[in-house]
Protein backbone atom coordinates (compact mmCIF):
# COMPACT_ATOMS: atom_id res chain seq x y z
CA UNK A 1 0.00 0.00 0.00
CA UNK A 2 2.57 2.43 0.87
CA UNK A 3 4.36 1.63 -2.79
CA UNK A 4 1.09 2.37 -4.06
CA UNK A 5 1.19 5.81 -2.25
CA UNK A 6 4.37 6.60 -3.66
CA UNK A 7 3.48 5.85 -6.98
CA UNK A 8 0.33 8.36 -6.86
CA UNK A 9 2.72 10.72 -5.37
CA UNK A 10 5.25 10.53 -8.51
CA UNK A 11 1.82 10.73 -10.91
CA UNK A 12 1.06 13.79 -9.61
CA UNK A 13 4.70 15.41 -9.53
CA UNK A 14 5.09 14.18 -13.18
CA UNK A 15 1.22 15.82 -13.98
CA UNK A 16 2.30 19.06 -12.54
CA UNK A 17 5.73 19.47 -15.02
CA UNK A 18 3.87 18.22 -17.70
CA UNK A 19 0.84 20.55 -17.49
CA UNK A 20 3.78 23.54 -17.25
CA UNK A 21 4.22 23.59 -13.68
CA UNK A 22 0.32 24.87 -14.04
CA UNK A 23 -1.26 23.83 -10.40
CA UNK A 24 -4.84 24.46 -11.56
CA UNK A 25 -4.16 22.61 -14.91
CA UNK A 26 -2.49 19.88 -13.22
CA UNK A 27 -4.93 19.17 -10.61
CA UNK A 28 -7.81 19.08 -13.33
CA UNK A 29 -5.95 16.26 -15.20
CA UNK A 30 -5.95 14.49 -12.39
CA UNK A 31 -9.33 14.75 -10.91
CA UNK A 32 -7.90 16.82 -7.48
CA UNK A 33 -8.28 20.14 -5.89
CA UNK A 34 -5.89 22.40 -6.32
CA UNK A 35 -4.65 22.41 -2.26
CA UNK A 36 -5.05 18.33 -2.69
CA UNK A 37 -2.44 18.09 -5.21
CA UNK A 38 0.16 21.01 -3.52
CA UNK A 39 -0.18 18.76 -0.26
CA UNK A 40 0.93 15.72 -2.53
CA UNK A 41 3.69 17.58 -3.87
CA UNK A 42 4.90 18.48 -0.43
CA UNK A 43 4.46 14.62 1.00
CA UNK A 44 6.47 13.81 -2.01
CA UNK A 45 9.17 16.35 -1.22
CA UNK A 46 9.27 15.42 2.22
CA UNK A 47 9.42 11.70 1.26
CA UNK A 48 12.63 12.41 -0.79
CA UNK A 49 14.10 15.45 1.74
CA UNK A 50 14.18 17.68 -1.59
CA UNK A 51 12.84 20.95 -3.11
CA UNK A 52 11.98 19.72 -6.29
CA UNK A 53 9.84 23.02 -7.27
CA UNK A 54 10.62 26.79 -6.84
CA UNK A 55 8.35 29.46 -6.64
CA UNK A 56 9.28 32.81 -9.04
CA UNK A 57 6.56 35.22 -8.69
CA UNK A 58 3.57 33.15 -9.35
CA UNK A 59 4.97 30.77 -11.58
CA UNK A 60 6.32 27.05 -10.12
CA UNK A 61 9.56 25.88 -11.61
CA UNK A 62 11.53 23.08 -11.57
CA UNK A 63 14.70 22.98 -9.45
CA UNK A 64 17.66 20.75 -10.01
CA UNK A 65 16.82 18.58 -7.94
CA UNK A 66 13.53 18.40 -9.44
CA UNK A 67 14.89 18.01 -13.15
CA UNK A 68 16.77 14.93 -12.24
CA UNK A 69 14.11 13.23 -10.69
CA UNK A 70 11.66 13.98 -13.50
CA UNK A 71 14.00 12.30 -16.09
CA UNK A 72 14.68 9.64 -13.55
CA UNK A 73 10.44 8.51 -12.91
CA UNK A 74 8.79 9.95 -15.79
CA UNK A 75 8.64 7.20 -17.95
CA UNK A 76 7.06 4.59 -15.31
CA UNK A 77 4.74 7.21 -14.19
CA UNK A 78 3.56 7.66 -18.17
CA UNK A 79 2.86 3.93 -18.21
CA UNK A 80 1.60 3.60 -15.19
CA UNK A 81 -1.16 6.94 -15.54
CA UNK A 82 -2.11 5.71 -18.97
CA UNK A 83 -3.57 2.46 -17.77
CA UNK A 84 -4.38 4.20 -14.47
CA UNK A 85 -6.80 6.51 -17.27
CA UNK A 86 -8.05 3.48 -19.40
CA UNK A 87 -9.49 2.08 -16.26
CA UNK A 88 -10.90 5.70 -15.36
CA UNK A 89 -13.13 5.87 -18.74
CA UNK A 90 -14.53 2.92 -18.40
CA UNK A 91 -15.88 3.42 -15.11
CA UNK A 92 -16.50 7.07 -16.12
CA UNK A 93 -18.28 6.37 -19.30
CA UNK A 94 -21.28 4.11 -17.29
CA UNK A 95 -21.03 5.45 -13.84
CA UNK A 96 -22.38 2.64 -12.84
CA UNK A 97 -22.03 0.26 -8.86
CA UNK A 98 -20.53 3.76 -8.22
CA UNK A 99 -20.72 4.04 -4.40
CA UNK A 100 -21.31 7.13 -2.35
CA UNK A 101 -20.92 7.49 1.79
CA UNK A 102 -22.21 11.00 2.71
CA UNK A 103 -22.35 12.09 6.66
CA UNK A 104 -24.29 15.34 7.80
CA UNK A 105 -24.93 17.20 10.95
CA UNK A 106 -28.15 17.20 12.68
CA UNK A 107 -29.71 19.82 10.35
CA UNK A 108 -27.90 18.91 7.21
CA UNK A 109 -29.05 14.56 8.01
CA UNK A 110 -32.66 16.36 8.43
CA UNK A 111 -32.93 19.18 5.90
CA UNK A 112 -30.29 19.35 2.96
CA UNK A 113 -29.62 15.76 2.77
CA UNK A 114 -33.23 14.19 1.84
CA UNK A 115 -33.61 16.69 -1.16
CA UNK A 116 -29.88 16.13 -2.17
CA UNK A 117 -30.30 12.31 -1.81
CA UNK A 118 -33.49 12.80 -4.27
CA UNK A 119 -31.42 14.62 -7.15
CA UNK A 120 -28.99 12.05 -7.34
CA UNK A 121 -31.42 9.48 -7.78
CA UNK A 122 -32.78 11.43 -10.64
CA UNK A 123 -29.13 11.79 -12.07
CA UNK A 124 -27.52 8.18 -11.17
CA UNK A 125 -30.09 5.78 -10.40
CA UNK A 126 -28.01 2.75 -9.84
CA UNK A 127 -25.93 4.90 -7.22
CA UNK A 128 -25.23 3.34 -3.84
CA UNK A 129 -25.67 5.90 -1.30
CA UNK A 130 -25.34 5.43 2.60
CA UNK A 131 -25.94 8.56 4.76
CA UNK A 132 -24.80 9.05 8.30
CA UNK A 133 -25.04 11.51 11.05
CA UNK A 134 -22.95 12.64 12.87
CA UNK A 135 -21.28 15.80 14.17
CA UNK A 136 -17.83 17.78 13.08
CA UNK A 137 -15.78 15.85 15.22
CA UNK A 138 -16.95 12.29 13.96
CA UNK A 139 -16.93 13.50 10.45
CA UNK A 140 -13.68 14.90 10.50
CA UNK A 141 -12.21 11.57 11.83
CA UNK A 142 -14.51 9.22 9.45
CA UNK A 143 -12.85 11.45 6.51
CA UNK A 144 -9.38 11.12 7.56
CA UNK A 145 -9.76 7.13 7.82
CA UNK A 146 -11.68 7.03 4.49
CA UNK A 147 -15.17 5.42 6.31
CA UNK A 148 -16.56 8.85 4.06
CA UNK A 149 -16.63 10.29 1.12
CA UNK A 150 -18.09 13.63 2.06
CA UNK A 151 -19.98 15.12 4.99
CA UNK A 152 -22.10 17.86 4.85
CA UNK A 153 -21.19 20.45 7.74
CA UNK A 154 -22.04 23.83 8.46
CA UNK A 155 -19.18 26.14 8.85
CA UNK A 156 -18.60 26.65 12.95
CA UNK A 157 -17.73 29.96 14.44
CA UNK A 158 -15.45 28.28 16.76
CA UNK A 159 -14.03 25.49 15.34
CA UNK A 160 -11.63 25.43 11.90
CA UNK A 161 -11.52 22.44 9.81
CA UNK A 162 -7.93 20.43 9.74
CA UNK A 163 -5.55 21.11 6.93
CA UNK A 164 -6.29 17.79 5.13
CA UNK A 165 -9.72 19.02 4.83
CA UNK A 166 -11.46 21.01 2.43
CA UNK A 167 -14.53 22.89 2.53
CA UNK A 168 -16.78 24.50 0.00
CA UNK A 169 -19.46 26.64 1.33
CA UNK A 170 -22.47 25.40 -1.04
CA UNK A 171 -25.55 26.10 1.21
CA UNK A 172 -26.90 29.66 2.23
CA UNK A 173 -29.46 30.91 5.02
CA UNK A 174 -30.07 33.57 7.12
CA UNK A 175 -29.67 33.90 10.88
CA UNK A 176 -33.34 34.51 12.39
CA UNK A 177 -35.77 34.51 15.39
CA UNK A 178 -37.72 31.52 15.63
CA UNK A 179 -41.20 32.24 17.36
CA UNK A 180 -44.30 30.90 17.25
CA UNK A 181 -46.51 32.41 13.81
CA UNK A 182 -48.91 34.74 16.67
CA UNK A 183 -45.49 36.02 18.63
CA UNK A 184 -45.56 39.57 18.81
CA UNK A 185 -42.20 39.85 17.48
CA UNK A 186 -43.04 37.44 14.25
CA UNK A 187 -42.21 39.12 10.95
CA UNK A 188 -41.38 42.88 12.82
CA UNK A 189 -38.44 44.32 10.52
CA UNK A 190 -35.75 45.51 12.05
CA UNK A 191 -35.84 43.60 15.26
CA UNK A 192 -33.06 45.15 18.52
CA UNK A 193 -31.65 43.44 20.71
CA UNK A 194 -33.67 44.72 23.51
CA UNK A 195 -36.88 43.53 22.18
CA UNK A 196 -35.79 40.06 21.61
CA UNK A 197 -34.20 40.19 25.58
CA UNK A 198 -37.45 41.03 26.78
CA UNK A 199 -38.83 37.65 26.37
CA UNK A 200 -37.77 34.11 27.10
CA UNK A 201 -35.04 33.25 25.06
CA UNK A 202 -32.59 30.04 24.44
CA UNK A 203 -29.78 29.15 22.61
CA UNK A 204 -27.93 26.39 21.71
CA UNK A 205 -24.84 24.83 23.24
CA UNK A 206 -21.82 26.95 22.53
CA UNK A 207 -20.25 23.97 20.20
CA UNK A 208 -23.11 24.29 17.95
CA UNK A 209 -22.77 28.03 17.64
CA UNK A 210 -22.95 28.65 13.55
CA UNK A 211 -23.84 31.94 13.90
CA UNK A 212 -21.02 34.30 14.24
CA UNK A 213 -20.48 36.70 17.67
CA UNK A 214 -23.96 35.37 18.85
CA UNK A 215 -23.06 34.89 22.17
CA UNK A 216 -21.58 38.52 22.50
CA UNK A 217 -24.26 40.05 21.27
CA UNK A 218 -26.78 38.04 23.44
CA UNK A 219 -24.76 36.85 26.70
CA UNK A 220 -26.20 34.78 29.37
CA UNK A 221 -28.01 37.63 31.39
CA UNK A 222 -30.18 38.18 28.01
CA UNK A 223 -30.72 34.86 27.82
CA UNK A 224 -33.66 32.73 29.23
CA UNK A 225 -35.11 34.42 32.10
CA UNK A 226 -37.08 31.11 33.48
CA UNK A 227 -35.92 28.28 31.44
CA UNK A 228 -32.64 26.99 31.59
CA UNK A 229 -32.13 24.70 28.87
CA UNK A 230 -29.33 23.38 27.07
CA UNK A 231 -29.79 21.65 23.73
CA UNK A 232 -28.08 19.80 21.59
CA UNK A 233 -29.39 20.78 18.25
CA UNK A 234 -32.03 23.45 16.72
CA UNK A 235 -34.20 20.98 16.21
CA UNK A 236 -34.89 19.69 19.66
CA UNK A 237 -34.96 23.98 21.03
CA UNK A 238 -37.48 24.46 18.70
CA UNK A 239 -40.32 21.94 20.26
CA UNK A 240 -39.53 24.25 23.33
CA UNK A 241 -40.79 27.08 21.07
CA UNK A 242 -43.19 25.39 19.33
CA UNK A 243 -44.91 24.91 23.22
CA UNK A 244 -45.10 29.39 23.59
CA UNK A 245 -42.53 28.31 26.09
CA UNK A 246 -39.64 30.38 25.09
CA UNK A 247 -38.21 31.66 21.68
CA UNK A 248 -34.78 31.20 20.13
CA UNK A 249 -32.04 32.01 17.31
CA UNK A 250 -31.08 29.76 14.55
CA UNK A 251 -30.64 29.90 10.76
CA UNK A 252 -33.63 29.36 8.65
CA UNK A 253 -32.89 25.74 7.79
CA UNK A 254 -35.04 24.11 10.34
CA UNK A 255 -38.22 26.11 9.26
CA UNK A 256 -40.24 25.53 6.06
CA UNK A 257 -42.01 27.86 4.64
CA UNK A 258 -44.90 26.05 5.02
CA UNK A 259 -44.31 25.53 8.44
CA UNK A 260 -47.54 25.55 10.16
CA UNK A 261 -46.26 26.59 13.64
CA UNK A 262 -43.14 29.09 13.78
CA UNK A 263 -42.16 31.66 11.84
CA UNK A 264 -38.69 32.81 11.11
CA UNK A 265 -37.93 36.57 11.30
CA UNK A 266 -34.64 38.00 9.76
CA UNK A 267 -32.21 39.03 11.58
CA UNK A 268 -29.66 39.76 8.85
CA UNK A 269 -28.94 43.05 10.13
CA UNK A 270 -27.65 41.69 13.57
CA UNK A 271 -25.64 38.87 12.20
CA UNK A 272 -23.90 37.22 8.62
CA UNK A 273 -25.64 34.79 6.59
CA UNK A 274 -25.23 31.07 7.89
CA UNK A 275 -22.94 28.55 5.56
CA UNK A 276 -23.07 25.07 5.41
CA UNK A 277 -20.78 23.31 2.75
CA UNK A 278 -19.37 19.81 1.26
CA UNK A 279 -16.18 18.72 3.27
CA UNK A 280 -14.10 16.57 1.74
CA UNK A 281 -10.17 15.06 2.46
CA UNK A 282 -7.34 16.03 0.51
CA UNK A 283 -5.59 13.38 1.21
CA UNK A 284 -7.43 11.43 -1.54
CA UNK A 285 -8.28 11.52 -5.05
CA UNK A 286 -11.62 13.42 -6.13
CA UNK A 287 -14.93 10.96 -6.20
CA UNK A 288 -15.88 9.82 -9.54
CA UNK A 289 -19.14 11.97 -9.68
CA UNK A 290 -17.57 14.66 -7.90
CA UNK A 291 -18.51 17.37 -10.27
CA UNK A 292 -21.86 16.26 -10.78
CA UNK A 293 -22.21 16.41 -6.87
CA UNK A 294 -20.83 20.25 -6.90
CA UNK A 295 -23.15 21.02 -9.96
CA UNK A 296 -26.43 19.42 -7.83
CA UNK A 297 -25.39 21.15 -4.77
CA UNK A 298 -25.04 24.52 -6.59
CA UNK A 299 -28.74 24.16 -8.02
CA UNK A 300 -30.62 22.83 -5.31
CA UNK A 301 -33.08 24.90 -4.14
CA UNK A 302 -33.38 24.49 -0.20
């Protein structure tokens, strides 16, 4: 396995000088990101203890070092990347016992992953999909030991994703006050903070924060003034507001529009919009229907 390693390593390394030293151009070829195939580059120098690239401005070029081994591997990496792509247009060409393991968070399991599910279906019906839940932590480690493809995460105020991960922020919604639909604060424009702290309000745990600076702008003496509650995801605080019991803040992605019970009141001008986003590793090549995964995320309408 760790030949096999090596060899992907010297693939990519003899991609990059033949696409010019051109990252971007490089990394298409061979189905990576762009940070994906720079980290590979710098296992591979590490691996050898050389600098085989040099950076001039913002053009990469070959070092000495880097010249020699090019004309030392490049003709086993040729043969080696042409069968690699033989195999890689057959399986491309039908798409087919293509395999997909997709974790999200509590809100992403319950409200981005059922419609995304759906639209894949429509695209690749003979696609094996298992979905799990779970939260940033478990994702991040089911990712680095490959039991994932992606996960499905929203972007955490406090907590930055590892280096061998990388996230694109695909999903969009605003930070707002859930209430029941007859609150006296549902749908006012405009809403201060002192009218929200004049009535009974939780939040979630601090590790679930997603919305930035929310617990400076509301601290724990504006917080619930009879019910102390600490919950583990939107989803569960909300059946507390559902009850009249208390009101709360979250992004829009737990409420419908339809929903027949709360309403969701901006409160854009208090905080930035809420991201959640595909995370994938770096550490591996792209997934076969990776671009036709970015392309359904971009259009789905949530």
């Amino acid at each position: 396995m760790a030949q096999l390693q090596f060899l992907e390593l010297i693939i990519s390394f003899c991609a990059l000088v033949n696409n010019q030293c051109h990252v971007s151009k490089a990394a298409k070829h061979l189905g990576l990101s762009q940070p994906a195939l720079s980290m590979q580059i710098k296992r591979l120098e590490t691996k050898l203890n050389q600098k085989l690239f040099q950076r001039n401005s913002n053009q990469l070029f070959l070092t000495q070092e880097g010249e020699r081994f090019y004309i030392s591997v490049s003709g086993y990496a040729k043969t080696f990347a042409e069968f690699e792509s033989i195999v890689s247009k057959k399986v491309n060409r039908s798409k087919k016992n293509i395999s997909l393991k997709i974790l999200g968070n509590h809100s992403a399991y319950h409200y981005i992953l059922p419609k995304l599910s759906k639209k894949l279906f429509d695209r690749f019906p003979d696609l094996q999909l298992t979905i799990y839940f779970g939260e940033t932590p478990q994702a991040i480690s089911w990712l680095k030991d490959a039991s994932i493809d992606i996960a499905i995460l929203p972007r955490r105020t406090h907590l930055n994703f590892p280096e061998f991960c990388e996230y694109y922020p695909t999903f969009f919604y605003q930070p707002t006050l859930i209430t029941p639909k007859n609150h006296p604060l549902a749908n006012k424009k405009n809403l201060t903070v002192e009218e929200i702290s004049q009535y009974n309000l939780i939040l979630p745990s601090p590790e679930l924060i997603v919305i930035p600076n929310l617990y400076e702008i509301f601290p724990k003496k504006l917080q619930a003034k009879k019910l102390k509650i600490d919950f583990k995801n939107a989803e569960s605080g909300r059946k507390f507001v559902e009850e009249g019991i208390a009101i709360t803040i979250s992004s829009d992605i737990i409420i419908e529009k339809n929903d027949p019970y709360l309403t969701a009141t901006p409160l854009t001008h208090l905080f930035p919009k809420v991201d959640y986003g595909i995370v994938i590793s770096k550490l591996r090549p792209l997934h076969p229907i990776w671009e036709d995964l970015k392309e359904i995320c971009d259009t789905l309408l949530l």
